[in-house]
N, C-alpha and C. Protein backbone atom coordinates (compact mmCIF):
# COMPACT_ATOMS: atom_id res chain seq x y z
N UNK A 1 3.57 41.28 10.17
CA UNK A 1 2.80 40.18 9.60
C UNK A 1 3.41 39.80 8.24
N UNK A 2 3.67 37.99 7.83
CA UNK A 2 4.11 37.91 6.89
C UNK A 2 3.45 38.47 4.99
N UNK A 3 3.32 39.03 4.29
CA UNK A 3 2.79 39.08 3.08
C UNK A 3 1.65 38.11 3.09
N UNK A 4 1.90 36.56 3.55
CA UNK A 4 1.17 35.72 2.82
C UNK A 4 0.29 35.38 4.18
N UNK A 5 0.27 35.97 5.13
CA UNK A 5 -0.22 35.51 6.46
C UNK A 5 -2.22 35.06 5.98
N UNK A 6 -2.30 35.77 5.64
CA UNK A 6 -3.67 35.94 5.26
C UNK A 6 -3.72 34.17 4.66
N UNK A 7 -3.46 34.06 3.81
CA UNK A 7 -3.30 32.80 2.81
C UNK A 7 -3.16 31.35 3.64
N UNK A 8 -2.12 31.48 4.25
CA UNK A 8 -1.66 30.67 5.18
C UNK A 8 -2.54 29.85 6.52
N UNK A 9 -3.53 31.49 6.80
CA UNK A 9 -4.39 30.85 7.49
C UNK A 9 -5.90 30.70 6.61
N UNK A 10 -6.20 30.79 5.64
CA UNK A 10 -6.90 29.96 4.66
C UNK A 10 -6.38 28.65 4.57
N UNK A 11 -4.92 28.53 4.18
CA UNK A 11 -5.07 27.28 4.19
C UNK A 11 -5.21 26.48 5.68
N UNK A 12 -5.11 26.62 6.37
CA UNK A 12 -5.18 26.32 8.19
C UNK A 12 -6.44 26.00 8.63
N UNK A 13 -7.26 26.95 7.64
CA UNK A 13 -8.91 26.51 7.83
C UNK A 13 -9.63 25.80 6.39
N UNK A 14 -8.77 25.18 6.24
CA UNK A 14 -9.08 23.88 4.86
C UNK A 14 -9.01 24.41 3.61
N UNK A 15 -8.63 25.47 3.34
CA UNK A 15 -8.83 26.09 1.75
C UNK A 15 -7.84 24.80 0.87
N UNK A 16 -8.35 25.08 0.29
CA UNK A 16 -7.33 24.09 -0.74
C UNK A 16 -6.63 25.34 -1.90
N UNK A 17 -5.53 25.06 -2.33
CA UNK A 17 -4.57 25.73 -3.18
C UNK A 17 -5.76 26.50 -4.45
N UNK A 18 -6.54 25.85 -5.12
CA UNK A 18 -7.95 26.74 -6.05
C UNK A 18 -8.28 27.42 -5.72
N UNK A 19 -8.93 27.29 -4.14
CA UNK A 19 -9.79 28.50 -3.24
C UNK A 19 -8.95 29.62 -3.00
N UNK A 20 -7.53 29.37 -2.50
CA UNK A 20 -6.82 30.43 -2.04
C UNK A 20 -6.11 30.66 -3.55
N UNK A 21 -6.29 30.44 -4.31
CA UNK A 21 -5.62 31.08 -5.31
C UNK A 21 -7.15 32.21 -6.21
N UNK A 22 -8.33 31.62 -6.19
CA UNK A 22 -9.12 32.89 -6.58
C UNK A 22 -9.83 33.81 -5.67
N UNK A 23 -9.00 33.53 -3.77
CA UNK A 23 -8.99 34.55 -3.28
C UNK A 23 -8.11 36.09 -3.17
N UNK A 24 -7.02 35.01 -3.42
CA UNK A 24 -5.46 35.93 -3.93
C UNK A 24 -6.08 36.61 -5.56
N UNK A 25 -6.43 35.81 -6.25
CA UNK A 25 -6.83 36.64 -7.61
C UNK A 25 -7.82 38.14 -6.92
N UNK A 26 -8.85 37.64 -6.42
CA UNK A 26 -9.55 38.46 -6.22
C UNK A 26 -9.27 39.99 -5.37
N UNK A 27 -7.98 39.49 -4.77
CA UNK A 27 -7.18 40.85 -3.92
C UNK A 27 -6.89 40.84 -4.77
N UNK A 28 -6.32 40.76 -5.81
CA UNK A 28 -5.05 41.67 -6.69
C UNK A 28 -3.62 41.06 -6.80
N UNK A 29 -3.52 39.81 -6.78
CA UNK A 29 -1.87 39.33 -6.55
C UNK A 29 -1.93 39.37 -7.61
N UNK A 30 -0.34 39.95 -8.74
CA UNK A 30 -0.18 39.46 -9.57
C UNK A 30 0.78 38.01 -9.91
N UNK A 31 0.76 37.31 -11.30
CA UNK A 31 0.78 36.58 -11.43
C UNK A 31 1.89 35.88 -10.92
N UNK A 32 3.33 36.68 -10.36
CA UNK A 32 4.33 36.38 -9.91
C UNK A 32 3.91 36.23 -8.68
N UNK A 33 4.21 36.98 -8.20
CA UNK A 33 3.42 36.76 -6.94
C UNK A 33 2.41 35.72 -6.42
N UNK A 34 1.46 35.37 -7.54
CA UNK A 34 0.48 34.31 -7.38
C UNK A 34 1.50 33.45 -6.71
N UNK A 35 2.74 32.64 -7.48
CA UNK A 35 3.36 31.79 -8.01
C UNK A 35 4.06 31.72 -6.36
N UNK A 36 4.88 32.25 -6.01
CA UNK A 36 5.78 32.55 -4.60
C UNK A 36 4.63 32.26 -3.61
N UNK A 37 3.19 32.96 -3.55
CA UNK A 37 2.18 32.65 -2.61
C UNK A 37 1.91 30.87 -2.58
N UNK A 38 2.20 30.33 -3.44
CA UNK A 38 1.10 29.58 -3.51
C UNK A 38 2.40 28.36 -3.28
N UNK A 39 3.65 28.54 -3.85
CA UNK A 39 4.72 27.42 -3.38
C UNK A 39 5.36 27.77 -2.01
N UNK A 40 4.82 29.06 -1.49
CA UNK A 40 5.18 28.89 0.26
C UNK A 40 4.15 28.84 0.88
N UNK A 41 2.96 28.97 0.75
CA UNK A 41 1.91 28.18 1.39
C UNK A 41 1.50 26.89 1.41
N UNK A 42 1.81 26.65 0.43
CA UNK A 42 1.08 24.81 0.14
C UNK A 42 2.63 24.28 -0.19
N UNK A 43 4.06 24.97 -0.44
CA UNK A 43 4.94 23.53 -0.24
C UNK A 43 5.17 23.09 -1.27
N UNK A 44 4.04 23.64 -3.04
CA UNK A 44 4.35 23.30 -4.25
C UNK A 44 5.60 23.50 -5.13
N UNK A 45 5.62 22.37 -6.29
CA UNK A 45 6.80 22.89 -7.24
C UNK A 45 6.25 24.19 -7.99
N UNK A 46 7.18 24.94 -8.86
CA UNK A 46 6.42 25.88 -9.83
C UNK A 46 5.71 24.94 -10.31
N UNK A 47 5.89 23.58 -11.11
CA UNK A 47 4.69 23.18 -12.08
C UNK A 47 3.56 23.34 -11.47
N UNK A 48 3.42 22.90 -9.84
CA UNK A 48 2.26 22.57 -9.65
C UNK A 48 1.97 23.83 -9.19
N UNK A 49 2.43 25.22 -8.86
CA UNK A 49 2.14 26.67 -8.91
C UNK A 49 1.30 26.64 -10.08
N UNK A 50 1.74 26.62 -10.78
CA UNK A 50 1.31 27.12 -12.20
C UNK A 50 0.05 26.32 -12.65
N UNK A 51 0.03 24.84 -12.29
CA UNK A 51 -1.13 24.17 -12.96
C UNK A 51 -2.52 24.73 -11.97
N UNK A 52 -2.14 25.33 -10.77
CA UNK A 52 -3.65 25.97 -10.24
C UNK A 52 -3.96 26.85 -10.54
N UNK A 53 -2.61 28.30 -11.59
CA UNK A 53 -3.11 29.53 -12.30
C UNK A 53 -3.67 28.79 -13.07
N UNK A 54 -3.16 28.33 -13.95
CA UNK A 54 -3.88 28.12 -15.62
C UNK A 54 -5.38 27.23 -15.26
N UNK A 55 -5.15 26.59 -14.28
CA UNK A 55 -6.51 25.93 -14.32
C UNK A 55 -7.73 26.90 -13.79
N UNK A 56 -6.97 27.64 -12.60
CA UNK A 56 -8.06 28.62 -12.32
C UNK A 56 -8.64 29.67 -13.27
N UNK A 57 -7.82 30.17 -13.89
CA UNK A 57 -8.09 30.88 -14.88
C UNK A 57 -8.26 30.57 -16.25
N UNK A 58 -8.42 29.23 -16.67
CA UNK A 58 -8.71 28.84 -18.05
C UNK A 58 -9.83 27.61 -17.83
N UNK A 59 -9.69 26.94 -16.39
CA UNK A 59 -10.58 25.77 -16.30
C UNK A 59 -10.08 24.23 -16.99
N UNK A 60 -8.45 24.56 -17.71
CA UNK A 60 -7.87 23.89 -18.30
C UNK A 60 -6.24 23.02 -17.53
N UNK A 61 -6.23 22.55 -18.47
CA UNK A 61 -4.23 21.62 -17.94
C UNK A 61 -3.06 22.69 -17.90
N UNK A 62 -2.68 22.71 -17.53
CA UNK A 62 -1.05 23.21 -17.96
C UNK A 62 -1.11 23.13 -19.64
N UNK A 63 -0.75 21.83 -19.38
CA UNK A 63 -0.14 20.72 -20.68
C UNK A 63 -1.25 21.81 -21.95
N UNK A 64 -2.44 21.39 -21.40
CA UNK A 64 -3.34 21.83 -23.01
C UNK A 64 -3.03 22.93 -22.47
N UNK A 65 -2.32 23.97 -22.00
CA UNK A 65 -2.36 25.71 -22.57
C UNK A 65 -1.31 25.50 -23.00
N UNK A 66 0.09 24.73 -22.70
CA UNK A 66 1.34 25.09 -23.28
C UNK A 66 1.43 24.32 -24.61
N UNK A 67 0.28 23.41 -25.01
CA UNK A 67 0.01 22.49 -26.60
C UNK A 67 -0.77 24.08 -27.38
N UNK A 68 -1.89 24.74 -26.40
CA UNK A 68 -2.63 25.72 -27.67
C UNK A 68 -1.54 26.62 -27.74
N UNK A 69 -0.33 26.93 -27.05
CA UNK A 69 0.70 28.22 -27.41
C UNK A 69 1.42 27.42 -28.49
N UNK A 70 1.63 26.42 -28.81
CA UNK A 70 2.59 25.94 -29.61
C UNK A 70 2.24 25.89 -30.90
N UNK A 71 1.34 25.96 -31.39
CA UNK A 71 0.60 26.18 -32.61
C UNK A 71 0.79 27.33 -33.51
N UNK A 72 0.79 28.35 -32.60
CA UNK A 72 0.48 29.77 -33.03
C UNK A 72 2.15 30.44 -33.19
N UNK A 73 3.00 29.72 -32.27
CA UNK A 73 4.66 29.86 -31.96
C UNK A 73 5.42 29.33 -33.67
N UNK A 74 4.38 27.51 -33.51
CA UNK A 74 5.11 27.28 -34.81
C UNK A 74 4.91 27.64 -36.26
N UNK A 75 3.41 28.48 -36.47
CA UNK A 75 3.09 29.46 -37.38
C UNK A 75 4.26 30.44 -37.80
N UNK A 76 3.83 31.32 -36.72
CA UNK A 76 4.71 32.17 -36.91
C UNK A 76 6.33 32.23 -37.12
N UNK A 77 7.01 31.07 -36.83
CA UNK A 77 8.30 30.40 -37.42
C UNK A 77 7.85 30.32 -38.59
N UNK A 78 7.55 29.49 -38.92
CA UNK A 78 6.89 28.91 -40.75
C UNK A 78 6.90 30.20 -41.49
N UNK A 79 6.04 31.41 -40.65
CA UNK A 79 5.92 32.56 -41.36
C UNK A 79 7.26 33.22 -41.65
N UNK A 80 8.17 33.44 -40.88
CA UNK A 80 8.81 34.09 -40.79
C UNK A 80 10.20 33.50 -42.28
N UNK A 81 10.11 31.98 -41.75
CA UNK A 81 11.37 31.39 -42.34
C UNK A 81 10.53 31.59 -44.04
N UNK A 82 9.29 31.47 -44.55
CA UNK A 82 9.09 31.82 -45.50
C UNK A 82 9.70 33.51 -46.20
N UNK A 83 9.51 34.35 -45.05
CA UNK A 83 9.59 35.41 -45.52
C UNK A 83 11.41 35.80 -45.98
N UNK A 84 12.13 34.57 -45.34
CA UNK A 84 13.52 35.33 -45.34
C UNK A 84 13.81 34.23 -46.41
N UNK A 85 12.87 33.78 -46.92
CA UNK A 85 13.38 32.73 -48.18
C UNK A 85 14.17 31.40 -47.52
N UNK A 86 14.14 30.96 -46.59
CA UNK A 86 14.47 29.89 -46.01
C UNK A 86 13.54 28.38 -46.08
């Protein structure tokens, strides 16, 4: 049986890529794995892999999680280039 057999026939009986992705959460896939499940079942790019983790698990965009990481990224530059006198 393939790894993703399970998934596959979720999607076969209408799951949509959300459902089978917080059924896969709920077994235990990790997040790589999420990613490979979910672009050989449904046919997705990584972006659109990824925009059903972050949404499933934040309720949010892609876009707004990779805008709130950028904040805290360009801090800590600022911090740093202060500290080396730059």
């Amino acid at each position: 049986m393939n790894e993703f057999e399970k998934y596959k026939e979720l999607k076969v009986a209408g799951k949509t890529p959300a459902e089978v992705f917080q059924i896969a959460r709920k077994d235990g896939v990790d997040e790589i794995k999420m990613i490979r499940l979910l672009r050989q079942v449904f046919n997705l790019s990584l972006t659109e892999a990824k925009e059903v983790i972050v949404n499933g698990k934040t309720g949010g965009s892609l876009s707004a999680h990779q805008q709130s990481l950028a904040k805290p990224v360009e801090q800590a530059l600022d911090h740093k280039e202060e500290r080396s006198g730059n």
